[in-house]
C-alpha atoms as a PDB file:
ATOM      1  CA  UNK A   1      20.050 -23.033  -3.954  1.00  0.00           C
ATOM      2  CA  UNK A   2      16.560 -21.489  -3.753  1.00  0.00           C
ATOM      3  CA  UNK A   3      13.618 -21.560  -0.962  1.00  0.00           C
ATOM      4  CA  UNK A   4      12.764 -25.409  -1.942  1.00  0.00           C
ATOM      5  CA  UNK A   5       9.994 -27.177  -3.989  1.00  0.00           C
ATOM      6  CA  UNK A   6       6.377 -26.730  -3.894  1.00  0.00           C
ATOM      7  CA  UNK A   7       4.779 -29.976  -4.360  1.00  0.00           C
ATOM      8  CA  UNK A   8       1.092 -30.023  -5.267  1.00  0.00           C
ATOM      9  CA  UNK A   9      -1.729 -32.553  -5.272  1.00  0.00           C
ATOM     10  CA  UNK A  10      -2.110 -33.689  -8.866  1.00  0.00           C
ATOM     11  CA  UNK A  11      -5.820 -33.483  -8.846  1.00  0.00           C
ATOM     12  CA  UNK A  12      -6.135 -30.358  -6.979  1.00  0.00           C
ATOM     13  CA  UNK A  13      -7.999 -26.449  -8.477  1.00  0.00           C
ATOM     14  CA  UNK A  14      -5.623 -23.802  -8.266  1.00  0.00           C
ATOM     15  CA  UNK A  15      -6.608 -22.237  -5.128  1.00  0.00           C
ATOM     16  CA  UNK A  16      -5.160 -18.707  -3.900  1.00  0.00           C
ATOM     17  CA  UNK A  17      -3.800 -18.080  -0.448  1.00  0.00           C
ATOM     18  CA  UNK A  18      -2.711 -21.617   2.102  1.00  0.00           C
ATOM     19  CA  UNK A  19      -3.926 -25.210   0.988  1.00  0.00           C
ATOM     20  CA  UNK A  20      -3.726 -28.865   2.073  1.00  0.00           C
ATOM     21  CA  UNK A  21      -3.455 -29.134  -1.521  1.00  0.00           C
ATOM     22  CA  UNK A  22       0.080 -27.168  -1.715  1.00  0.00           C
ATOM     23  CA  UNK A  23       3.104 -28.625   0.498  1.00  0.00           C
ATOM     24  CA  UNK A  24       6.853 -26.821   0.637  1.00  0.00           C
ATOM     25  CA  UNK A  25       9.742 -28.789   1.026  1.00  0.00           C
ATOM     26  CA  UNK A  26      12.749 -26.989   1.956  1.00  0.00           C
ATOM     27  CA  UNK A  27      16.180 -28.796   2.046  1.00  0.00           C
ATOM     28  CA  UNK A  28      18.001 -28.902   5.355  1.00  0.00           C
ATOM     29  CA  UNK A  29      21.996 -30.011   6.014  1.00  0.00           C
ATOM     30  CA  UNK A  30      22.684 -31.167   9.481  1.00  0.00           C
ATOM     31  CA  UNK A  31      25.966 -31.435  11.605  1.00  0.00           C
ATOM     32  CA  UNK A  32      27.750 -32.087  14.813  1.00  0.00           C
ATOM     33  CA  UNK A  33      28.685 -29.396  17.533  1.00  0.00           C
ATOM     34  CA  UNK A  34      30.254 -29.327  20.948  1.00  0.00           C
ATOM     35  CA  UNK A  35      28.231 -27.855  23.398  1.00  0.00           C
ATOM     36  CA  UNK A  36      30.480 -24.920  25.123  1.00  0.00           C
ATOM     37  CA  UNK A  37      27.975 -23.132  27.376  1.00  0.00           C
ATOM     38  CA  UNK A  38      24.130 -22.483  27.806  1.00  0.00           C
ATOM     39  CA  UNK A  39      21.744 -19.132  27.913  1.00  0.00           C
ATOM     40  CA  UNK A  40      19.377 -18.184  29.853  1.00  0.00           C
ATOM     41  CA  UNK A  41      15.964 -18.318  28.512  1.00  0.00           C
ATOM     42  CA  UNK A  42      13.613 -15.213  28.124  1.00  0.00           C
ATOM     43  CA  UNK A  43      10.086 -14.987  28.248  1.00  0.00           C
ATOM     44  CA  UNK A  44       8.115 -18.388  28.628  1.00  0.00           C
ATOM     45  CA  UNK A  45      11.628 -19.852  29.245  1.00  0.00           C
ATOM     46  CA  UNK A  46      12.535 -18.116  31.640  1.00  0.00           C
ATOM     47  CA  UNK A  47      14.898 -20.312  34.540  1.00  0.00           C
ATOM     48  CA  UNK A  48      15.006 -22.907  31.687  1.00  0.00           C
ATOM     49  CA  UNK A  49      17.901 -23.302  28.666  1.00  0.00           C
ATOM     50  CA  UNK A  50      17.338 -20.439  26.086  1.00  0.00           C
ATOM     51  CA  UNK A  51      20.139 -21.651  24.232  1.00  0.00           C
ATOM     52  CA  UNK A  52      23.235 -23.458  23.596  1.00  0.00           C
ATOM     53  CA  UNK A  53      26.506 -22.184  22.609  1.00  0.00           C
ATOM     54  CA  UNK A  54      28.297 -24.470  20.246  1.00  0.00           C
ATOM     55  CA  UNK A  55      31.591 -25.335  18.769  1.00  0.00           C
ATOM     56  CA  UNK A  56      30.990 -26.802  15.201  1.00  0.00           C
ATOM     57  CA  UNK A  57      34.088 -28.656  13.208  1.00  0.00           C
ATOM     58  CA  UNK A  58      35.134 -25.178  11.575  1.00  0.00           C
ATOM     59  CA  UNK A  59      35.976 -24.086  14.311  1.00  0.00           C
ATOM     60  CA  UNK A  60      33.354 -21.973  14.611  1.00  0.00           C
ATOM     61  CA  UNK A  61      31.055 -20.647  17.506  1.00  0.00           C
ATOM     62  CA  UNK A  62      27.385 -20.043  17.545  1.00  0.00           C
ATOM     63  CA  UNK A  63      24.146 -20.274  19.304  1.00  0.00           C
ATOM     64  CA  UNK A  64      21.588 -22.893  18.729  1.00  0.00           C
ATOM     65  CA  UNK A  65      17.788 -21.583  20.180  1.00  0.00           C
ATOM     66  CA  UNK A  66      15.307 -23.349  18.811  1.00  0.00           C
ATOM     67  CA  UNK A  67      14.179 -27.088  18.558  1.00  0.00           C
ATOM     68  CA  UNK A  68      14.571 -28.326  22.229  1.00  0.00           C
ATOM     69  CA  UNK A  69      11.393 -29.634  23.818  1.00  0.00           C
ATOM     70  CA  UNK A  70      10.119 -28.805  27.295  1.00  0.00           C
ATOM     71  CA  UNK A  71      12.110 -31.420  29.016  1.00  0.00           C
ATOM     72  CA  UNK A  72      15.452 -31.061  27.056  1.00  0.00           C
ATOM     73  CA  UNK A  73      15.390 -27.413  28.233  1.00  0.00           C
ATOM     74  CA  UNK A  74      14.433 -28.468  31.871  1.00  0.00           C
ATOM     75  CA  UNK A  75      17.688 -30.711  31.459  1.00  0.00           C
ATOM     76  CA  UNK A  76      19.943 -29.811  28.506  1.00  0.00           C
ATOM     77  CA  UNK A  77      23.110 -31.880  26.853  1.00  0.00           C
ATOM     78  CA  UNK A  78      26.206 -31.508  29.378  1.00  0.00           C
ATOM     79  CA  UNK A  79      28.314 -29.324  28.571  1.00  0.00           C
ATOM     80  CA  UNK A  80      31.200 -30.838  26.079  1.00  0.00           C
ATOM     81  CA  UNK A  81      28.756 -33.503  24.814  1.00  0.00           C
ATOM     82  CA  UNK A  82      28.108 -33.445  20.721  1.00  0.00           C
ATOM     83  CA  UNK A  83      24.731 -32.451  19.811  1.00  0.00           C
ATOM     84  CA  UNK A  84      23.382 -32.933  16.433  1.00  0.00           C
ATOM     85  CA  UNK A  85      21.283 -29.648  14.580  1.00  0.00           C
ATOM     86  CA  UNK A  86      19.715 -28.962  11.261  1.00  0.00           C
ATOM     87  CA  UNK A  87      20.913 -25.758   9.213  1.00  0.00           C
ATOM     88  CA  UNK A  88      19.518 -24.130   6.002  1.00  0.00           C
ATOM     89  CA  UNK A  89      23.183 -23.478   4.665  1.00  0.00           C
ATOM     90  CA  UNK A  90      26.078 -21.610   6.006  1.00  0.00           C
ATOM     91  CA  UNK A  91      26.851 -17.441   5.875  1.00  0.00           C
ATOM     92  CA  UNK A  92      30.036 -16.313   4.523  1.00  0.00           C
ATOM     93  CA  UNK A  93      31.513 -16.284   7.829  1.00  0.00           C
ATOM     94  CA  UNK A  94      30.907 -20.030   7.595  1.00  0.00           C
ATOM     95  CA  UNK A  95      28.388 -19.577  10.678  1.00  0.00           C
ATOM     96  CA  UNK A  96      25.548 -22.201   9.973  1.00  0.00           C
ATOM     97  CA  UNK A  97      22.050 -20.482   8.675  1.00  0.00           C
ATOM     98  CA  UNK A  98      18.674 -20.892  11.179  1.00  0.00           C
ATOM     99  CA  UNK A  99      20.338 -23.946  13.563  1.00  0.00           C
ATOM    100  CA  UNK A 100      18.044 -26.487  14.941  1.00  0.00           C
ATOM    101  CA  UNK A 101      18.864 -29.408  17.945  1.00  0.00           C
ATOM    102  CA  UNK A 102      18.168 -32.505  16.332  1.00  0.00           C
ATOM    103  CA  UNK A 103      19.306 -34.452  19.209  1.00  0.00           C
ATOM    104  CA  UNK A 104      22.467 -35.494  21.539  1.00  0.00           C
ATOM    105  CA  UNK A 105      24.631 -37.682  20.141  1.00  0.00           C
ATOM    106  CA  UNK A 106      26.124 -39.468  23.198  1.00  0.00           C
ATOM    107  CA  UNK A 107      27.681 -42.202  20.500  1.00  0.00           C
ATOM    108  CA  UNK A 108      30.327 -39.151  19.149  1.00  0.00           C
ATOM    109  CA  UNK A 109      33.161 -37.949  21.287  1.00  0.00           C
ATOM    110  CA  UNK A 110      34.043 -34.520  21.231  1.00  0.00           C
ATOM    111  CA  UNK A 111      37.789 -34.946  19.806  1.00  0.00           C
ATOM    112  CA  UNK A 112      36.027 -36.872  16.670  1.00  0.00           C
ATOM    113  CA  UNK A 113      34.144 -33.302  16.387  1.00  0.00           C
ATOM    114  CA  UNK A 114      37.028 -31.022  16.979  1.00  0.00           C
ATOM    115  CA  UNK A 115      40.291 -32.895  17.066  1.00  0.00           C
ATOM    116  CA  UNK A 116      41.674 -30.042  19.576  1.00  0.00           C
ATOM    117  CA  UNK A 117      38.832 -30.104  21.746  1.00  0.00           C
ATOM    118  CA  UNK A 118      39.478 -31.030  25.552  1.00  0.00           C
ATOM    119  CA  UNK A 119      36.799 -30.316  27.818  1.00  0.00           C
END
């Protein structure tokens, strides 16, 4: 699958180290999850979400840390709402790769996530 494509500026000098001139596109999947629980954050988000704990439609649980601006970790999804995130690809284990929030997806029910799930 690879890192992505670098795209550059077709009138641009070869230039060595970081350019405008150079752009990186990386190719992203994205999914639904279930939101199970929440962490605690650390650090500069501390008292505030750290992380959610999700349920994706594998079957499979994992944390989600990153992507969540100030206010969505003052007040994060409710637990059992479907959350959309962003993944580079999935491990062997079928866990999903670097997981972003995207955004809640109040429009989805759970059960059309995870046909067993009952909050």
């Amino acid at each position: 699958c690879g890192e992505g494509v670098m795209l550059r500026r077709s009138n641009s000098k070869y230039f060595n180290g970081r350019s405008n001139d150079l752009l990186k596109v990386k190719t992203s999947r994205d999914d639904e999850g279930i939101v199970l629980s929440y962490e605690s954050g650390k650090g500069k988000h501390s008292g505030r979400l750290g992380a959610l704990r999700l349920l994706n439609r594998a079957g499979k649980k994992f944390k989600v840390g990153s992507g969540f601006s100030d206010e969505q970790r003052e007040n994060p999804p409710p637990l059992g709402s479907v959350v959309t995130y962003r993944y580079s690809e999935l491990t062997l284990s079928g866990i999903p790769r670097f997981p972003v929030f995207s955004k809640e997806r109040p429009d989805v029910n759970a059960s059309e996530v995870v046909p067993t799930f009952q909050a």
